[in-house]
C-alpha atoms as a PDB file:
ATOM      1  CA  UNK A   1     -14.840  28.042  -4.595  1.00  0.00           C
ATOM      2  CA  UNK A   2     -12.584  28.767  -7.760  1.00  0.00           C
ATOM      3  CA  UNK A   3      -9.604  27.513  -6.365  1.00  0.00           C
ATOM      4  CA  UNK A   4      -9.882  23.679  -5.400  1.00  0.00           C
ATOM      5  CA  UNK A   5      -8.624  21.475  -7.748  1.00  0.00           C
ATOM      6  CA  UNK A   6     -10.042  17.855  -7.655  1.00  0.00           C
ATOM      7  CA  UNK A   7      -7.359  15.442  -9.110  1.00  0.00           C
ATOM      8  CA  UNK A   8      -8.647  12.073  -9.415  1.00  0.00           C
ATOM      9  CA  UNK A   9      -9.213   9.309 -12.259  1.00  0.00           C
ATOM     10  CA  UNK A  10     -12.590   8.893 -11.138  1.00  0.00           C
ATOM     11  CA  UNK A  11     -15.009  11.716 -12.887  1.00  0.00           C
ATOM     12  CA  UNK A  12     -17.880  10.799 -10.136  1.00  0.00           C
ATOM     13  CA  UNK A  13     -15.518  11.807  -7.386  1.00  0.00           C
ATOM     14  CA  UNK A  14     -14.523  14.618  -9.081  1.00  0.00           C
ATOM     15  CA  UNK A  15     -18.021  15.822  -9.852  1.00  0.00           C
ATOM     16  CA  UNK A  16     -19.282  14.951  -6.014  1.00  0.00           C
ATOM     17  CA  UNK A  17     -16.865  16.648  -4.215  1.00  0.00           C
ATOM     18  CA  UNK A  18     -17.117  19.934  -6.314  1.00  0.00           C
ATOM     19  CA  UNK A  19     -21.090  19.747  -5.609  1.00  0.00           C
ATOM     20  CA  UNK A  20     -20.207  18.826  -2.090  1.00  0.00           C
ATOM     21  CA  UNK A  21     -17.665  21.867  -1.721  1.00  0.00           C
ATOM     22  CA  UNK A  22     -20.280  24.183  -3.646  1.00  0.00           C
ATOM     23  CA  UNK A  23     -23.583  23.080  -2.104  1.00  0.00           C
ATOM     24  CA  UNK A  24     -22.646  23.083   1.404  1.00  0.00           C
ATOM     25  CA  UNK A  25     -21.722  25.749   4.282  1.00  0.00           C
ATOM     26  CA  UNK A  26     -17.545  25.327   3.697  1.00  0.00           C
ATOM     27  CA  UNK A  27     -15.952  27.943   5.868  1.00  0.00           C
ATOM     28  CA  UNK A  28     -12.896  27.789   3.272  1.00  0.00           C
ATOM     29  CA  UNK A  29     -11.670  31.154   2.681  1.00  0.00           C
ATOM     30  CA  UNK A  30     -12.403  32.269  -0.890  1.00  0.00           C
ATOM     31  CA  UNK A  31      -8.580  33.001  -1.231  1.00  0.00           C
ATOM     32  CA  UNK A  32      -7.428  29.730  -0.077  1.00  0.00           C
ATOM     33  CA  UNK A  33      -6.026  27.201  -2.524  1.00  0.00           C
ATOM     34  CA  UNK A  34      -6.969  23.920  -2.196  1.00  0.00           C
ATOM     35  CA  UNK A  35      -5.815  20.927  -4.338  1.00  0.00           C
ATOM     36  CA  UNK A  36      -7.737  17.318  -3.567  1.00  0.00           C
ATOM     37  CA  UNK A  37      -5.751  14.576  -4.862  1.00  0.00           C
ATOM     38  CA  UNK A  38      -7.719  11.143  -5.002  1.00  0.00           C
ATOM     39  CA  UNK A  39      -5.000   8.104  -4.148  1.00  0.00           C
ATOM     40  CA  UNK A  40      -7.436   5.407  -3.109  1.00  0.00           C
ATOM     41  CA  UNK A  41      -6.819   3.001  -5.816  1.00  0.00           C
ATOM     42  CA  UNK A  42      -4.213   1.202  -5.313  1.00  0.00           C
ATOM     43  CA  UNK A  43      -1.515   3.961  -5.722  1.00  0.00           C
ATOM     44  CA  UNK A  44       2.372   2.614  -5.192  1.00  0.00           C
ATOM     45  CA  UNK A  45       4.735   5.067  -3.762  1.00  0.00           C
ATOM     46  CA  UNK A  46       6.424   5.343  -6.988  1.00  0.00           C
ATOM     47  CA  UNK A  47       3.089   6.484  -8.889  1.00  0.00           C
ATOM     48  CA  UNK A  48       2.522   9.087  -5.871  1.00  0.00           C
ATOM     49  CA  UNK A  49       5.948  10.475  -6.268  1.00  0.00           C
ATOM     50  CA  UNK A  50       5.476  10.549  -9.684  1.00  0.00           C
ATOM     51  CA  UNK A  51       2.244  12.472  -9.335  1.00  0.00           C
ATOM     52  CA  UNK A  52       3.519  14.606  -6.745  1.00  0.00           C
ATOM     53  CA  UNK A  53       6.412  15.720  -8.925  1.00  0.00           C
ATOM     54  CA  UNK A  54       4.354  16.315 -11.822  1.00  0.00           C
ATOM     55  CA  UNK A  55       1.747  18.544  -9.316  1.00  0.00           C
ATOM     56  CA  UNK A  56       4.318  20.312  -7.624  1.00  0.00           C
ATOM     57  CA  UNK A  57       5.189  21.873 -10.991  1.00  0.00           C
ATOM     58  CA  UNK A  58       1.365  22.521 -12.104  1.00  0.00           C
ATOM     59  CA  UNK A  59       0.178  23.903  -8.363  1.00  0.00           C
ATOM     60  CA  UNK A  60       3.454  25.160  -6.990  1.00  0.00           C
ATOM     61  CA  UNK A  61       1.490  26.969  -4.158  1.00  0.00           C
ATOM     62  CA  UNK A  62      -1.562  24.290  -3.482  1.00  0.00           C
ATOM     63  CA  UNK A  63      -2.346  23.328  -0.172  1.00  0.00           C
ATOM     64  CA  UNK A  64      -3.025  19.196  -0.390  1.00  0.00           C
ATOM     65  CA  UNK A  65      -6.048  16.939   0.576  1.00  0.00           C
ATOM     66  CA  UNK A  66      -5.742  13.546  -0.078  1.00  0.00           C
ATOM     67  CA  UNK A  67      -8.690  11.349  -0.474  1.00  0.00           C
ATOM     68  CA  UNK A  68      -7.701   7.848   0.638  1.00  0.00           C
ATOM     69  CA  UNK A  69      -8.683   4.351   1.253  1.00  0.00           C
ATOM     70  CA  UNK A  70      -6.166   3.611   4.355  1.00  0.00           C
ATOM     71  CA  UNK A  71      -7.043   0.354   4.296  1.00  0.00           C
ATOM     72  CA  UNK A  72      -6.185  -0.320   0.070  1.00  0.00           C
ATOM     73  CA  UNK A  73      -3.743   2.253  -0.567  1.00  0.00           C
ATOM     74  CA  UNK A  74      -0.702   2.215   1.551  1.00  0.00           C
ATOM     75  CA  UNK A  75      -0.366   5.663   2.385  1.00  0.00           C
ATOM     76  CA  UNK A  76       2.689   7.129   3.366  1.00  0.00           C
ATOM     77  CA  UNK A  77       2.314   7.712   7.170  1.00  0.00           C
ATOM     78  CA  UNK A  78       3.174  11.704   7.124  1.00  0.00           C
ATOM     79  CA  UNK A  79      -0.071  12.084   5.596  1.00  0.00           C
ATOM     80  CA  UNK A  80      -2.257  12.477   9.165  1.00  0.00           C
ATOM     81  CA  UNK A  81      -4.150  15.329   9.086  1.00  0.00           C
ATOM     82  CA  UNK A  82      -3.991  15.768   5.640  1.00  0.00           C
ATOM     83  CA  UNK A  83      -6.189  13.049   4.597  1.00  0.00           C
ATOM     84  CA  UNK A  84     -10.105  12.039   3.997  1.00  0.00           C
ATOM     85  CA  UNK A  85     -10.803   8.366   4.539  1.00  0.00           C
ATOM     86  CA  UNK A  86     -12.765   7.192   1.456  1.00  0.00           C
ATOM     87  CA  UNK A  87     -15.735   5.425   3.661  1.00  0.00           C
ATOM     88  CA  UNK A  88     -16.273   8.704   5.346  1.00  0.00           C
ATOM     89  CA  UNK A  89     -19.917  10.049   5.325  1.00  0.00           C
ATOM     90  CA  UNK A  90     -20.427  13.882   3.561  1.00  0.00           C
ATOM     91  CA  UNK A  91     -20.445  15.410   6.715  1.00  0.00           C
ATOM     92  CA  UNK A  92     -17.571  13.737   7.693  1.00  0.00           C
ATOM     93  CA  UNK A  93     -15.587  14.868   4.731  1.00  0.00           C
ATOM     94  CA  UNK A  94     -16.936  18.579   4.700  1.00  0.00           C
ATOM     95  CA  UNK A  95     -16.032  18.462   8.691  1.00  0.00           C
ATOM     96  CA  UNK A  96     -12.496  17.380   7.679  1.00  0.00           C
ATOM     97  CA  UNK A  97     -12.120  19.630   5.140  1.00  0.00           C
ATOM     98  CA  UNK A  98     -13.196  22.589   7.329  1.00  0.00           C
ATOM     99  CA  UNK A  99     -10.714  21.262   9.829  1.00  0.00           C
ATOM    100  CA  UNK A 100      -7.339  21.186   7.805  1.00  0.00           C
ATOM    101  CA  UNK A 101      -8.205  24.307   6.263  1.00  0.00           C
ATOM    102  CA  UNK A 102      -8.612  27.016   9.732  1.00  0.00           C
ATOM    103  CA  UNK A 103      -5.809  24.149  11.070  1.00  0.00           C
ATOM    104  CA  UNK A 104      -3.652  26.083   8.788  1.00  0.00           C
ATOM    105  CA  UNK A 105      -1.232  23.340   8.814  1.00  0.00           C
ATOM    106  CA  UNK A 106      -1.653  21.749   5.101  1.00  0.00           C
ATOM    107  CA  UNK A 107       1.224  21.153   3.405  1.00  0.00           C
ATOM    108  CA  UNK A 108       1.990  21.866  -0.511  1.00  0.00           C
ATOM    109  CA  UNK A 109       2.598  18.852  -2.844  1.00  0.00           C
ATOM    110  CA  UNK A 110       5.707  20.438  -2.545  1.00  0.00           C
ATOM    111  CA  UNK A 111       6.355  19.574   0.982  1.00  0.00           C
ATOM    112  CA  UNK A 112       4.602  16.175   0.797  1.00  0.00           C
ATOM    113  CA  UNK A 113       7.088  15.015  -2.235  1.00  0.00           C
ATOM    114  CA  UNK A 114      10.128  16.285  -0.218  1.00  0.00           C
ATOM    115  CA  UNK A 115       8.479  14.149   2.688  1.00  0.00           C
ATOM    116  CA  UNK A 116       7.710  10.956   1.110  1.00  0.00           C
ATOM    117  CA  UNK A 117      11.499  10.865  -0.921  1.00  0.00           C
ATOM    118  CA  UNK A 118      13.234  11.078   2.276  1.00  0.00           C
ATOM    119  CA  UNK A 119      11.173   8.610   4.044  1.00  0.00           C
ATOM    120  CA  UNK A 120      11.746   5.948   1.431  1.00  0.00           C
ATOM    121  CA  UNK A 121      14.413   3.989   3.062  1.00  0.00           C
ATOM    122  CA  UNK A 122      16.193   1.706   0.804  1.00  0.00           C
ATOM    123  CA  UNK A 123      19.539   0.623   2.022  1.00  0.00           C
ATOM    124  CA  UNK A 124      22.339   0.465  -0.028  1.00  0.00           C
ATOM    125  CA  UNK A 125      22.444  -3.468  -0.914  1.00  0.00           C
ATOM    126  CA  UNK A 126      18.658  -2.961  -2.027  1.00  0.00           C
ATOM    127  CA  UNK A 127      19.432  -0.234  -4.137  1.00  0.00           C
ATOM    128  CA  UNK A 128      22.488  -1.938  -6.056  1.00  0.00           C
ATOM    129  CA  UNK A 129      19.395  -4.984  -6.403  1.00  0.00           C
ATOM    130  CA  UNK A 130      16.888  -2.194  -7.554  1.00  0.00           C
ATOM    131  CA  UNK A 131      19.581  -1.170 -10.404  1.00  0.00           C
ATOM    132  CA  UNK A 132      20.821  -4.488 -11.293  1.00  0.00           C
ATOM    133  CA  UNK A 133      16.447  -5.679 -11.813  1.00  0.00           C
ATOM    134  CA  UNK A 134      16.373  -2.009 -13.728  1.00  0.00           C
ATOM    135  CA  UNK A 135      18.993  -3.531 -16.107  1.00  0.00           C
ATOM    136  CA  UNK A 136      17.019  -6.793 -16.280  1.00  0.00           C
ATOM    137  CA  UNK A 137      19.150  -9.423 -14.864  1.00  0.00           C
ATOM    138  CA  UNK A 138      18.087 -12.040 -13.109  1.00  0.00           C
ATOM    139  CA  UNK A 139      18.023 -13.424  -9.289  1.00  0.00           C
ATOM    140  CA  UNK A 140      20.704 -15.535 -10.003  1.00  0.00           C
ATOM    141  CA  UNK A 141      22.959 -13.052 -12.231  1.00  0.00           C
ATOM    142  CA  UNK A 142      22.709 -10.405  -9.721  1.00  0.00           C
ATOM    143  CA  UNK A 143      23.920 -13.144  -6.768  1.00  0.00           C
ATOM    144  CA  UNK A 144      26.798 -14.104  -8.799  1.00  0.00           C
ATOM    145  CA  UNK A 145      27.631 -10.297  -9.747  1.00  0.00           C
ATOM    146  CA  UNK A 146      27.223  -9.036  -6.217  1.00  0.00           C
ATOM    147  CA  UNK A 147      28.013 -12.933  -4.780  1.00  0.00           C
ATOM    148  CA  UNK A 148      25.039 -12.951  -2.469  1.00  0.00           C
ATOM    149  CA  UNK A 149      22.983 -15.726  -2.043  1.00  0.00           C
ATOM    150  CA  UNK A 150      20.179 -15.875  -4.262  1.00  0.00           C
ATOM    151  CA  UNK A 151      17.702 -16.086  -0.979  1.00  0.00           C
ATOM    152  CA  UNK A 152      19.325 -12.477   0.081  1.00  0.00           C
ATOM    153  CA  UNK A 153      18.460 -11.045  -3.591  1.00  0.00           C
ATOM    154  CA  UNK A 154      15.101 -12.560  -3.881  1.00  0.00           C
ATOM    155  CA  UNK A 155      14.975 -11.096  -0.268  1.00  0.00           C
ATOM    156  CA  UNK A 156      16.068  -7.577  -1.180  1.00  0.00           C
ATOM    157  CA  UNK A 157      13.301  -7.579  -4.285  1.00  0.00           C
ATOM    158  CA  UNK A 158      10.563  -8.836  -2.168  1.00  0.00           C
ATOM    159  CA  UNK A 159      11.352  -6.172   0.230  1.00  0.00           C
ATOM    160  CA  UNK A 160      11.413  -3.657  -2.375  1.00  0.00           C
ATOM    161  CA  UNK A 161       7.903  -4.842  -4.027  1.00  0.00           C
ATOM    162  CA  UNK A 162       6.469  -4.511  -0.739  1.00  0.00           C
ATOM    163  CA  UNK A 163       7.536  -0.785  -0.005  1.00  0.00           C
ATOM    164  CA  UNK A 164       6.511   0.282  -3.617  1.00  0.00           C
ATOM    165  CA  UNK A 165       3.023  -1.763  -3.564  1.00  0.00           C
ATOM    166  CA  UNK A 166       3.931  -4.328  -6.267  1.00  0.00           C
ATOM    167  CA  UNK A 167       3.261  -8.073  -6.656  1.00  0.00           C
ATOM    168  CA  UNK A 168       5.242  -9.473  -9.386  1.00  0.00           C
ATOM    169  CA  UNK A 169       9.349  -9.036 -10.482  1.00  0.00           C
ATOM    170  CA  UNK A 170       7.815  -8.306 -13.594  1.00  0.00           C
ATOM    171  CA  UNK A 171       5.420  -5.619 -12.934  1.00  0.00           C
ATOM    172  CA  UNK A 172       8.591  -4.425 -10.881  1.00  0.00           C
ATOM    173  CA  UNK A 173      10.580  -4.393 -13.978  1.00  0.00           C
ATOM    174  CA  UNK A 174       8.203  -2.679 -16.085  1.00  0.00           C
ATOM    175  CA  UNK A 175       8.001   0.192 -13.361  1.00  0.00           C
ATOM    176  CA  UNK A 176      11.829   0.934 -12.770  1.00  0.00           C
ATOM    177  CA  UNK A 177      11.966   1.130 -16.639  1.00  0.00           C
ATOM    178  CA  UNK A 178       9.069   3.367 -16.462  1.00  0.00           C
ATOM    179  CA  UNK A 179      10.271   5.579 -13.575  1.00  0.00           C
ATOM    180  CA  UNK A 180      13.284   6.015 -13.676  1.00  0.00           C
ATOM    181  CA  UNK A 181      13.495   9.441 -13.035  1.00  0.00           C
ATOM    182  CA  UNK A 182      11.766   8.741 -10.017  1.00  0.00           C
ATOM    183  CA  UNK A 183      14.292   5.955  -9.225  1.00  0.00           C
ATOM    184  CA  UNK A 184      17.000   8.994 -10.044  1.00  0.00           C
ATOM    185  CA  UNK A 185      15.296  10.995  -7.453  1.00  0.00           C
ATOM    186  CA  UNK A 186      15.104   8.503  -4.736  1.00  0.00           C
ATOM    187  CA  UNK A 187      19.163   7.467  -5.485  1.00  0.00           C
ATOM    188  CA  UNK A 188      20.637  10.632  -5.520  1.00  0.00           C
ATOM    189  CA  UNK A 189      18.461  11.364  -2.158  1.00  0.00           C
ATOM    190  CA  UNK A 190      19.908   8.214  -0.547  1.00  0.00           C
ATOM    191  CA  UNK A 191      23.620   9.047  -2.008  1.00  0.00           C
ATOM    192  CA  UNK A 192      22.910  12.465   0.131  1.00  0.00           C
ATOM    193  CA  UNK A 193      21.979  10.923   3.268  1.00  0.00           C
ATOM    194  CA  UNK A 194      24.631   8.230   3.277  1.00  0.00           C
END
């Protein structure tokens, strides 16, 4: 099949699944485009977002698989039918894939990105946290800026960690700074719905 795209960071996955897809009886249409994204290692909603955006533009048109560890990755809960569980045995996977594709109801990276920005909820106090830790002040600077208690910051940024899949403040840091277009995306989304 010419048209499945395997997009993964892992060149054994990538190699399997094209041998899978080629050796066995897949009744995929020759015509239909398929795009497998891998997002089993430990992928934060940011990084998927980011990936999404960046695939949307490449594969416009590209009806999405996602391989996934449910149990590792925190997947976005829209995913449903649209997803392989990683332990899965071959037949499993090839019976899955078979499945979405005559379901007819796979969604582009397109559709997933527009579904995962406007299921991030952030409310408004995290998001004046999320800018104020994107500017690099501290827990107790952004209390005293905002006066909240530094429990209800540290609060805010533990709550925002644990939606994005991140452990530290640091590593937080480091990816506002590094996404913020992302971060842009997910504001001006929750500007629009406010």
């Amino acid at each position: 099949m010419k048209s499945c795209h395997v997009i993964t960071p892992c060149h054994f996955t990538r190699v399997a699944i094209r041998q899978l897809i080629g050796s066995q009886p897949v009744t995929i249409p020759p015509t239909a485009e398929l795009l497998i994204i891998d997002i089993r290692y430990d992928l934060s909603l940011i990084e998927l977002v980011l990936r999404l955006k960046t695939l949307k533009t490449l594969f416009p048109h590209r009806r999405c698989i996602f391989i996934a560890d449910p149990i590792r990755s925190k997947m976005p809960h829209h995913l449903g039918d649209d997803y392989i569980d990683s332990n899965s045995a071959l037949e499993e996977i090839l019976h899955k894939i078979n499945t979405a594709i005559g379901s007819g109801r796979l969604r582009s990276c397109a559709e997933h990105y527009a579904t995962i920005i406007k299921n991030i909820n952030i409310t408004e106090a995290q998001m004046r946290v999320m800018r104020e830790i994107m500017r690099g002040m501290s827990t107790n600077q952004i209390a005293k800026k905002h006066t909240l208690s530094v429990k209800t910051v540290y609060s805010h940024a533990s709550n925002i960690k644990e939606r994005l899949n991140i452990s530290t403040r640091y590593t937080l840091f480091h990816y506002f700074t590094n996404n913020s277009s992302a971060i842009s995306v997910i504001e001006s989304n929750f500007l629009r719905n406010s």
